[in-house]
Protein backbone atom coordinates (compact mmCIF):
# COMPACT_ATOMS: atom_id res chain seq x y z
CA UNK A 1 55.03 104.04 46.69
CA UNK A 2 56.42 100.88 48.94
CA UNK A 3 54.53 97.41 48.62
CA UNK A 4 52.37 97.20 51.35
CA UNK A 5 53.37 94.55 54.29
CA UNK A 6 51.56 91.36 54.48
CA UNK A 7 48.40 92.04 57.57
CA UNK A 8 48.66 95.44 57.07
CA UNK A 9 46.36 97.38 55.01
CA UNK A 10 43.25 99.69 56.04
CA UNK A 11 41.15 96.87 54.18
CA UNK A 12 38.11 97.05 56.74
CA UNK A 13 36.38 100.23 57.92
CA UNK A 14 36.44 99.78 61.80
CA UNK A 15 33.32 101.63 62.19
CA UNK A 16 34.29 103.12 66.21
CA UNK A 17 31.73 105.16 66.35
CA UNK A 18 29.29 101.85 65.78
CA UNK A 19 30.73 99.82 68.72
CA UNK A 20 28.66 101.29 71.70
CA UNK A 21 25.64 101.23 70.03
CA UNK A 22 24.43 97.93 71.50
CA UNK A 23 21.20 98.25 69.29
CA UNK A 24 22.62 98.52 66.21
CA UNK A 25 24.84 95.97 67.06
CA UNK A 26 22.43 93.01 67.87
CA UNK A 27 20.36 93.68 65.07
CA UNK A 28 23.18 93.93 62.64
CA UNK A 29 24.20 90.60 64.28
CA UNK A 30 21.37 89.19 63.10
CA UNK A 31 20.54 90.58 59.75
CA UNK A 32 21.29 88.24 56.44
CA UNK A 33 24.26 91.17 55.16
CA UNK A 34 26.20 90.05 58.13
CA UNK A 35 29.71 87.41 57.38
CA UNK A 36 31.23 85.86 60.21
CA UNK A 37 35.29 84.68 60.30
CA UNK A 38 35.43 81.36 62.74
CA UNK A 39 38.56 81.04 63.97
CA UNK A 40 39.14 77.44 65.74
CA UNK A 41 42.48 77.05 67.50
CA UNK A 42 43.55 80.78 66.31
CA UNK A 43 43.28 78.80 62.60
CA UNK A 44 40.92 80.62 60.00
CA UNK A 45 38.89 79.06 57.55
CA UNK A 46 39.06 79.31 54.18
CA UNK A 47 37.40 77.63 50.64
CA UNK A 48 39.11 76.86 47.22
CA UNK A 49 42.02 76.56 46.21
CA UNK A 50 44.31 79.32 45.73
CA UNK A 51 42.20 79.94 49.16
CA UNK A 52 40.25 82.43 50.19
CA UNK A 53 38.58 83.65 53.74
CA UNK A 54 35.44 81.61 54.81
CA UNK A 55 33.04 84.36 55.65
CA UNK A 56 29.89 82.59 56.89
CA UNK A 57 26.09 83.64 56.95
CA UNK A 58 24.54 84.06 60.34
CA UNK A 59 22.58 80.53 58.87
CA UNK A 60 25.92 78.96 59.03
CA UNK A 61 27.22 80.00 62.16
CA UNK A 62 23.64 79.71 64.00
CA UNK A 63 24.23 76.22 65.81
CA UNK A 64 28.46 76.29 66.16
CA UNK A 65 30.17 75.77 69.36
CA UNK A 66 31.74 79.64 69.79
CA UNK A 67 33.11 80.86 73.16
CA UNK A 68 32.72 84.40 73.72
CA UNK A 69 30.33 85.42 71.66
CA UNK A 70 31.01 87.51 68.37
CA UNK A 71 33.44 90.23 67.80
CA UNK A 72 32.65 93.29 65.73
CA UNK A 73 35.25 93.70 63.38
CA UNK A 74 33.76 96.66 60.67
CA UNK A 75 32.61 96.67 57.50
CA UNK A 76 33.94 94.84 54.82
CA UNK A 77 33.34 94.94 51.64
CA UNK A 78 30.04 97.09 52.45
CA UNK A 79 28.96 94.08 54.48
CA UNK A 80 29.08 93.83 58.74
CA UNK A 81 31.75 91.09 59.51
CA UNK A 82 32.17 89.39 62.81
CA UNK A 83 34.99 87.34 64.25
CA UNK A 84 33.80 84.38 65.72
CA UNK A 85 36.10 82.04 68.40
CA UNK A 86 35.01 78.21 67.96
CA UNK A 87 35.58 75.78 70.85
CA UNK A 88 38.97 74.66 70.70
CA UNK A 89 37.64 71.44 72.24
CA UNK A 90 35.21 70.72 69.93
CA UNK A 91 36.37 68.15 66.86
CA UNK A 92 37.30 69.73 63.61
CA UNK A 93 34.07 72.24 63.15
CA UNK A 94 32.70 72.77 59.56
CA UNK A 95 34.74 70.22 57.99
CA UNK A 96 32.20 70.44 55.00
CA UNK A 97 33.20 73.91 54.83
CA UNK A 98 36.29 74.32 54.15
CA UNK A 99 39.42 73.84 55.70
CA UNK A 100 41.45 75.67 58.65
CA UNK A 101 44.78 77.10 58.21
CA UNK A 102 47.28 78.76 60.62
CA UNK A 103 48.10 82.39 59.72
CA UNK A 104 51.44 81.96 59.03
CA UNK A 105 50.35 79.92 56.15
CA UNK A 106 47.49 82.43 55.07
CA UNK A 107 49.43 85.68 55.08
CA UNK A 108 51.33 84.33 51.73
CA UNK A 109 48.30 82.51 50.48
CA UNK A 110 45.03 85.01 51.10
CA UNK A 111 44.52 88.22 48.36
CA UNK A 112 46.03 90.94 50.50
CA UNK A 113 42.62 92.08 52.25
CA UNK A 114 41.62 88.82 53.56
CA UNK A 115 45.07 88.36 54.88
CA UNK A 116 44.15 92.14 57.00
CA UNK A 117 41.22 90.82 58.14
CA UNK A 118 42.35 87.07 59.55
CA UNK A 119 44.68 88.89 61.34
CA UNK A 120 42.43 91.52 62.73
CA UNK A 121 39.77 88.54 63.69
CA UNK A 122 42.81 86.43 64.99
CA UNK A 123 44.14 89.18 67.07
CA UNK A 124 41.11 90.21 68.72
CA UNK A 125 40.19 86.68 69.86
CA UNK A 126 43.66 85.98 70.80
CA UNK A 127 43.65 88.80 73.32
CA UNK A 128 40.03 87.69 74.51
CA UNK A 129 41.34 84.25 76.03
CA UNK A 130 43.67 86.09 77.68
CA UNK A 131 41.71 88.58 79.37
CA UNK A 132 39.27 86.49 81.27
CA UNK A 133 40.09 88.39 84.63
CA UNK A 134 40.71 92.00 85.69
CA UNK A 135 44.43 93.34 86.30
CA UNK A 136 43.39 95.38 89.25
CA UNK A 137 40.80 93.32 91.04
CA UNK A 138 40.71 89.87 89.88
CA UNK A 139 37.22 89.93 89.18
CA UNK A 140 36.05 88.64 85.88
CA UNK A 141 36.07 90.05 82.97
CA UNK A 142 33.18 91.07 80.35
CA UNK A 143 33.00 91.83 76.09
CA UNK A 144 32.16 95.34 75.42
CA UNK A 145 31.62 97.43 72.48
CA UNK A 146 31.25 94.60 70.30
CA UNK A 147 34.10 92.54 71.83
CA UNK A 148 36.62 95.63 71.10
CA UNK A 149 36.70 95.84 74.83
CA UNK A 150 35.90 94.41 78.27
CA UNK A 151 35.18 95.61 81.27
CA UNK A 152 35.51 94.46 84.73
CA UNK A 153 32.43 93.01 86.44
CA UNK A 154 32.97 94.44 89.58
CA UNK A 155 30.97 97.28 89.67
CA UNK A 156 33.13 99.34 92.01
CA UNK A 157 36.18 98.75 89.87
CA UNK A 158 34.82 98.66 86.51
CA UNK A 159 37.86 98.55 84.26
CA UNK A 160 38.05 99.04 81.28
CA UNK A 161 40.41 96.86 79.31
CA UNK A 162 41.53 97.45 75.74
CA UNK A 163 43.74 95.27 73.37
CA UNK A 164 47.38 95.12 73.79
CA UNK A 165 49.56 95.94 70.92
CA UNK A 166 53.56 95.55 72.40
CA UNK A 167 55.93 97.94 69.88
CA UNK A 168 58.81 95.90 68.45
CA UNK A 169 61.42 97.08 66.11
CA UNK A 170 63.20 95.10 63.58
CA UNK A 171 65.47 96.68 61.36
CA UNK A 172 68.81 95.57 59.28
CA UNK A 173 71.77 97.42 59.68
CA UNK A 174 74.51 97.83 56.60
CA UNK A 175 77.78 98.52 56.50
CA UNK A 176 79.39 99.51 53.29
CA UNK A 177 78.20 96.16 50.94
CA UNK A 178 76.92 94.19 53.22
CA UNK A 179 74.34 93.35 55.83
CA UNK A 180 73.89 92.39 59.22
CA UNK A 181 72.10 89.06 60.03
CA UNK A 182 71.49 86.80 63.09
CA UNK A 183 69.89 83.91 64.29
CA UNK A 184 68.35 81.85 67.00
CA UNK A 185 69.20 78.58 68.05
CA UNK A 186 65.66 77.19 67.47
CA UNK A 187 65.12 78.26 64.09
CA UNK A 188 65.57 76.28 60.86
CA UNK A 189 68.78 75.15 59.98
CA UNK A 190 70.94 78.20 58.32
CA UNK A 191 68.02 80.43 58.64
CA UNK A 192 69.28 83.88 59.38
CA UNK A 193 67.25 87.17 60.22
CA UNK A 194 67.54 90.86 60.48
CA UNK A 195 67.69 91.95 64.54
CA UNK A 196 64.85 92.48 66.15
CA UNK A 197 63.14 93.45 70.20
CA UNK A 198 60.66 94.69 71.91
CA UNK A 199 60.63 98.69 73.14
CA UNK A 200 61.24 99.20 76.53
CA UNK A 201 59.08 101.65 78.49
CA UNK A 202 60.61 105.41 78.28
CA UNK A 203 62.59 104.63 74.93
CA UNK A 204 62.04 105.90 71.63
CA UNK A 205 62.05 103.47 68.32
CA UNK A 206 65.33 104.94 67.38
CA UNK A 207 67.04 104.11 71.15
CA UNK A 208 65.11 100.97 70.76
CA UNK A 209 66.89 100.17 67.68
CA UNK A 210 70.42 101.06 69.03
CA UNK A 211 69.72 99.29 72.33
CA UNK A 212 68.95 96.09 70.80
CA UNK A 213 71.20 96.08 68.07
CA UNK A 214 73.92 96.82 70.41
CA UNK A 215 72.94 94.37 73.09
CA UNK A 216 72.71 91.19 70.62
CA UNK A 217 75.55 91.89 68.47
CA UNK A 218 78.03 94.40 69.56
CA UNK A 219 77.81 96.91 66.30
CA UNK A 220 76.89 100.31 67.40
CA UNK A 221 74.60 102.13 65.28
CA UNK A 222 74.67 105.79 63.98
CA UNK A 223 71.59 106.85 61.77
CA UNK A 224 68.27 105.20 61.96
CA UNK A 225 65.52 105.47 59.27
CA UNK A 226 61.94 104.55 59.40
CA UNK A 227 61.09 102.04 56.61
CA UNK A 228 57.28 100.69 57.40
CA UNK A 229 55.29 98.64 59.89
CA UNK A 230 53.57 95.57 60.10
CA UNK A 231 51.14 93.79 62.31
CA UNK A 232 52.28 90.55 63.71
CA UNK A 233 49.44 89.08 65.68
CA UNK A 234 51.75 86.21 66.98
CA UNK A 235 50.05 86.94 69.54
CA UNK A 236 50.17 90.98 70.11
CA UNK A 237 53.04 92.32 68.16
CA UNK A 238 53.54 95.41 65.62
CA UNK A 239 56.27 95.33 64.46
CA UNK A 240 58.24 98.78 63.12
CA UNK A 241 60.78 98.47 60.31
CA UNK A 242 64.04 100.05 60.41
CA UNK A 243 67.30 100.41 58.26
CA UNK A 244 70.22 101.61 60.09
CA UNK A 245 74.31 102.79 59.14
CA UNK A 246 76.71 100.65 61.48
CA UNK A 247 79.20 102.72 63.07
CA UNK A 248 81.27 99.54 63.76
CA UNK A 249 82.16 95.95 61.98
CA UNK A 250 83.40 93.93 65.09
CA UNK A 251 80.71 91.27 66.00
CA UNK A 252 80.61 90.38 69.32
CA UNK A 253 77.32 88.09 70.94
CA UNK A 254 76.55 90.21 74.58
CA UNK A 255 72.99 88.82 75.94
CA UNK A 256 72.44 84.91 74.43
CA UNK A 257 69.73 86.15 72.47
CA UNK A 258 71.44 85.00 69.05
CA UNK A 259 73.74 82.00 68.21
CA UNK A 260 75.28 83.55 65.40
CA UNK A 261 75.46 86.55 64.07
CA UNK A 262 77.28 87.75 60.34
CA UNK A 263 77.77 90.29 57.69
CA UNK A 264 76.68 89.10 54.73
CA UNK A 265 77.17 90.79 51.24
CA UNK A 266 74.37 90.72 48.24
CA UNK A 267 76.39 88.09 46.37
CA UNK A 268 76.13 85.27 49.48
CA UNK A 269 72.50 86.02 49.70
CA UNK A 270 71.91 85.44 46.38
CA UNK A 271 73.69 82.11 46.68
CA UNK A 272 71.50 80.74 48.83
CA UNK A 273 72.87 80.95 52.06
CA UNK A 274 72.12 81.76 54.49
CA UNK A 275 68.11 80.96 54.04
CA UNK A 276 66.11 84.34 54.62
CA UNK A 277 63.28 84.94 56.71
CA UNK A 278 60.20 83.93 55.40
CA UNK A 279 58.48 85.82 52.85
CA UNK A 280 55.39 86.98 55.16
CA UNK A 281 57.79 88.84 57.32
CA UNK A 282 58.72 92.62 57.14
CA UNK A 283 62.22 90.74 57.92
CA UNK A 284 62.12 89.43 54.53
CA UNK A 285 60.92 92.85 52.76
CA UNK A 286 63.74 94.86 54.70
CA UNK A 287 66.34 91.94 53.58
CA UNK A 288 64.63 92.21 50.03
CA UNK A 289 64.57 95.79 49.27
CA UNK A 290 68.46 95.93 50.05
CA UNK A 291 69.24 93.17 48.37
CA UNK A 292 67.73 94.38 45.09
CA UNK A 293 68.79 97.91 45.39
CA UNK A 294 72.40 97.89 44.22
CA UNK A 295 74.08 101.55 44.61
């Protein structure tokens, strides 16, 4: 069985069938069982050191400045957790604590459930501040279903508005003994990456893959396989792993996506250049599991 990706993880059961039962909800709110995540400029806080997710008593949370109210995110460890979104103008909240930390930071650092759940709590109030006002109306915008939705407040449109989740692939493409690596002009000095876009409406993850590769580099791509997926809540993204057979060696850069772009064989890697993506990333486990797989 494949490590698991960093985010991912079915850590918290999502109770659905609990989210339009406004009742249950309020009171469950309220009950001592319930742990909150606050989440103050889309940082999470956490205690100790190695750290670990703050989850707050309703106590705790009773007098903070939130915005939005409380999301229901499931159960967690047998016990109701709610994401909670602090002002982002008020001055470093519940400095007595802990401390916040950007997710980024956390994925590496949290035991592999809490990581799942800052990003679910993260995500959620991410695509809150975003959704103040209807697509199809303008009218504002309302939490439903324990902030897993909103709704439109115009009562003759009445939209219903779920989160976003945009498909992106990433994959790395070999040819004989070595790999295929880019990078952007605004990353880290020699940091290099596997290729990676967004799906386009009416394309499949496999086009997808062959599009983008294609488009950035110039290598056309024969077979595709699926490899895993990942949720990337920077702010909206999930991001499907590939590995892919190049049909082709010639690089050539078509859309000024990437600066550079290089086969690399297992030997350079291992020298240390170029620098690899960051250990959080499915980038990094895709680079990884090639890497150490000699055949």
């Amino acid at each position: 069985m494949k490590k698991q990706n960093v985010f991912a993880g079915a850590f918290v059961d999502r109770s659905g069938h609990k989210r339009e039962d406004s009742g249950w909800l309020e009171a469950t709110e309220a009950c001592s069982e319930a742990r909150f995540v606050p989440v103050w400029h889309s940082k999470c806080l956490t205690r100790d050191e190695p750290p670990h997710i703050a989850l707050l008593s309703r106590a705790d949370v009773g007098e903070l400045p939130a915005a939005n109210g409380s999301i229901f995110l499931g159960m967690f460890h047998d016990r109701p957790s709610f994401a909670i979104a602090l002002d982002d103008e008020a001055e470093s909240p519940l400095q007595n604590a802990g401390q916040f930390h950007d997710l980024r930071y956390l994925g590496s650092a949290l035991p592999a459930d809490e990581a799942n759940l800052a990003a679910h709590a993260t995500a959620l109030i991410t695509w809150h501040r975003l959704q103040n006002f209807c697509g199809i109306c303008g009218a504002t915008t309302r939490a439903e279903a324990g902030g897993n939705s909103r709704i439109c407040s115009d009562e003759v449109c009445a939209t219903r508005i779920f989160p976003r989740v945009d498909p992106a692939i990433i994959v790395l493409v070999t040819k004989d003994d070595k790999c295929l690596l880019g990078r952007q002009s605004s990353w880290p000095e020699d940091r290099y990456s596997t290729i990676a876009g967004f799906v386009e409406p009416g394309e499949s993850l496999e086009d997808a893959v062959r599009r983008e590769v294609l488009e950035e580099t110039d290598i056309k791509v024969g077979g595709v396989d699926y490899d895993s997926s990942q949720p990337w809540p920077f702010p909206a993204s999930l991001m499907l792993g590939f590995t892919a057979s190049a049909e082709s060696s010639v690089i050539k850069l078509n859309d000024g996506e990437l600066e550079d772009a290089q086969w690399f064989s297992r030997k350079e890697l291992k020298s240390g250049f170029p620098k690899l993506p960051y250990r959080v990333s499915i980038a990094r486990r895709l680079v990884d599991d090639w890497l150490f797989t000699e055949r």
